[in-house]
C-alpha atoms as a PDB file:
ATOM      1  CA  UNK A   1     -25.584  10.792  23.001  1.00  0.00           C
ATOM      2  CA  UNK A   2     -26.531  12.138  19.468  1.00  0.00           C
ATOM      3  CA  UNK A   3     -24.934  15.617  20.323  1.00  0.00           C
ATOM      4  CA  UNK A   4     -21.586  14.237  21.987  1.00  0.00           C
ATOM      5  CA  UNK A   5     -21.394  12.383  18.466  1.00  0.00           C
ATOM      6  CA  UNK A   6     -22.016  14.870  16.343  1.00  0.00           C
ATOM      7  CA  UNK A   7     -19.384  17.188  18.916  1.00  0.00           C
ATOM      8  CA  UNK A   8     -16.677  14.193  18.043  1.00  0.00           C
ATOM      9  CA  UNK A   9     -17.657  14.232  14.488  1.00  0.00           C
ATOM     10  CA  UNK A  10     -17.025  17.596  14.072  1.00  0.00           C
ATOM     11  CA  UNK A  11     -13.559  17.775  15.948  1.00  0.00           C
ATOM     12  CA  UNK A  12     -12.567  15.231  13.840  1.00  0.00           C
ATOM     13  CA  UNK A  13     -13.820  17.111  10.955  1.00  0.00           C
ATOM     14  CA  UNK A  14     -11.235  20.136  11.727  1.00  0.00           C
ATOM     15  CA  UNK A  15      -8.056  17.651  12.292  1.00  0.00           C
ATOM     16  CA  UNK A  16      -8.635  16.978   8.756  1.00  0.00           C
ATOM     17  CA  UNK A  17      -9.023  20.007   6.803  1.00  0.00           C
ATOM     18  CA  UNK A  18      -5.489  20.747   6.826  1.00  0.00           C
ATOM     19  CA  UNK A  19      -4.816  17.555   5.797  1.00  0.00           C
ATOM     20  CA  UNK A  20      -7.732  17.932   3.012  1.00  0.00           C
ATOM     21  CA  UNK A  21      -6.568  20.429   1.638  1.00  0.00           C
ATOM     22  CA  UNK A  22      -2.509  19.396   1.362  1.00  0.00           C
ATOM     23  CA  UNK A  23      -3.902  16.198  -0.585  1.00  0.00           C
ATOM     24  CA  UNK A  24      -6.039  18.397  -2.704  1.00  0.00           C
ATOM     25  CA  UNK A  25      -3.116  20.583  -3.579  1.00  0.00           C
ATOM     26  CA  UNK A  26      -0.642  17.891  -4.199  1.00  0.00           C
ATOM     27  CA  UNK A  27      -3.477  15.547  -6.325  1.00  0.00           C
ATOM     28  CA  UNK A  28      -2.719  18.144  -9.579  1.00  0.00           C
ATOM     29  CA  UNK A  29      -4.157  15.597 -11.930  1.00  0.00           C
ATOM     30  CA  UNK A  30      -7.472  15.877  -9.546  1.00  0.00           C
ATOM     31  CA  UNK A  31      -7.219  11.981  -9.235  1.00  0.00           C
ATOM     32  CA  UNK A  32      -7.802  11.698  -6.240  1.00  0.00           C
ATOM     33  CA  UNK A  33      -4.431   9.241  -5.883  1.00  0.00           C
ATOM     34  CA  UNK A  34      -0.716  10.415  -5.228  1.00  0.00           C
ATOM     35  CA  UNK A  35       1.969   8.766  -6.496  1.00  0.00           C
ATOM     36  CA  UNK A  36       4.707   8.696  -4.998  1.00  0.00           C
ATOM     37  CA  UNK A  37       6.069  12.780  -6.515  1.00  0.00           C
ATOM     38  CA  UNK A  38       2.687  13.797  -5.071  1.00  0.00           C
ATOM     39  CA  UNK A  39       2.536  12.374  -1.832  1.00  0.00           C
ATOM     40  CA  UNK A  40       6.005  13.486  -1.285  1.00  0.00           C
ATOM     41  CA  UNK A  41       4.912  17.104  -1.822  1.00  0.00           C
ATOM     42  CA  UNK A  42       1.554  16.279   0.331  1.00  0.00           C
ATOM     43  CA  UNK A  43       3.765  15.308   3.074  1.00  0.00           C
ATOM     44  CA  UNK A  44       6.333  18.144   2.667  1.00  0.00           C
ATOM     45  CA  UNK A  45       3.286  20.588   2.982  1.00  0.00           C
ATOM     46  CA  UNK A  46       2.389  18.928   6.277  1.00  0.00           C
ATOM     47  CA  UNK A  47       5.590  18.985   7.478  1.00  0.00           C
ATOM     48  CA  UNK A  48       8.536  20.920   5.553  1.00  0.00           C
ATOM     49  CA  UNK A  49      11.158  18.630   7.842  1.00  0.00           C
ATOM     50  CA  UNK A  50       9.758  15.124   6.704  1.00  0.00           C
ATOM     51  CA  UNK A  51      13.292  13.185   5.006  1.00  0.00           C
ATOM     52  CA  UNK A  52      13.166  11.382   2.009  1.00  0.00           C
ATOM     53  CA  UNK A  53      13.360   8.151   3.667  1.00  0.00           C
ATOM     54  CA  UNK A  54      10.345   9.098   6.063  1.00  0.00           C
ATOM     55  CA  UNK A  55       8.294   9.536   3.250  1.00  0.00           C
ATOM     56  CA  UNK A  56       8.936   6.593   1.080  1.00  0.00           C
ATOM     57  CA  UNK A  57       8.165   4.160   4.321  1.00  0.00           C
ATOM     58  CA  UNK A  58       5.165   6.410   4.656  1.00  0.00           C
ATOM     59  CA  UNK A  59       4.060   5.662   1.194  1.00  0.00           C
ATOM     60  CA  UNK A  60       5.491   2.279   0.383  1.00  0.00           C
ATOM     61  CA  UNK A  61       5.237   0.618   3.784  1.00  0.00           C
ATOM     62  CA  UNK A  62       2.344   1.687   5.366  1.00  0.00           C
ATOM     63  CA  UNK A  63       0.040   3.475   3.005  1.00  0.00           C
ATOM     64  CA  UNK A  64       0.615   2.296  -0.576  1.00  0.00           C
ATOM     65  CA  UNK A  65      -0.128  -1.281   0.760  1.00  0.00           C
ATOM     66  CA  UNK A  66      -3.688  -0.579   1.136  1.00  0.00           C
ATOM     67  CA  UNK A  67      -4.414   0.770  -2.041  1.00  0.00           C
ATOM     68  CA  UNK A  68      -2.053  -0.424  -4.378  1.00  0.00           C
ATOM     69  CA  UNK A  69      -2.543   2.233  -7.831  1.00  0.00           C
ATOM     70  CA  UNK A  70      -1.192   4.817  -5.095  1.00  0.00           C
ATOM     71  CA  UNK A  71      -2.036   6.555  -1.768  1.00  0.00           C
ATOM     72  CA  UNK A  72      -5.796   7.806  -1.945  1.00  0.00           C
ATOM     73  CA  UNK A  73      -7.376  10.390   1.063  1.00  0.00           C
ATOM     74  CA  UNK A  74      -8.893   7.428   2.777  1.00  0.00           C
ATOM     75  CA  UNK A  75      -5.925   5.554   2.870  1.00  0.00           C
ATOM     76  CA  UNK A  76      -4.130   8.594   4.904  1.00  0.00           C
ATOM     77  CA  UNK A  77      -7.485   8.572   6.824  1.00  0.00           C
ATOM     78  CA  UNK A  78      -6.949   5.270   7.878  1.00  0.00           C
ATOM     79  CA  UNK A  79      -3.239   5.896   8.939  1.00  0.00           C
ATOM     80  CA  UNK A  80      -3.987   8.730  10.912  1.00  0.00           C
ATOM     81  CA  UNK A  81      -7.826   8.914  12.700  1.00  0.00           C
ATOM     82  CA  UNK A  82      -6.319   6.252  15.182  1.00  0.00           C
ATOM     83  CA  UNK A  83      -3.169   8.791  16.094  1.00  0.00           C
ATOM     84  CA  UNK A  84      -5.999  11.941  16.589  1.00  0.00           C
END
């Protein structure tokens, strides 16, 4: 049981990096919280075609509401570990 955890772990580990590393390259006040300029770069990185529109209900509607100074790694966590 131990190993097919640490297997699930560890694939869940690699979904992120990407992601990791977009929000460490768009957090260039090393913060660790976008605003709303930042995320929309962090979200551009991860996908060049995101709209404007897509990205404000990203970060107003869904995100921003669960951490309210601005959108933090966990918060993106949250948002996306149940779509992986």
């Amino acid at each position: 049981m131990a190993a097919l955890l640490l297997w699930e772990l560890t694939q869940q580990l690699l979904h992120l990096k990407p992601i990791a590393d977009a929000f460490r390259a768009a957090d260039s006040r090393c913060q660790g919280v976008l605003d709303l300029p930042q995320f929309r770069g962090f979200c551009r990185r991860l996908n060049q075609a995101m709209s404007d529109d897509e990205v404000q209900v990203l970060y107003f509607e869904e995100l921003r509401a669960q951490d309210q100074e601005g959108v933090t790694f966990t918060a993106i966590c949250r948002a996306l570990l149940p779509a992986m």
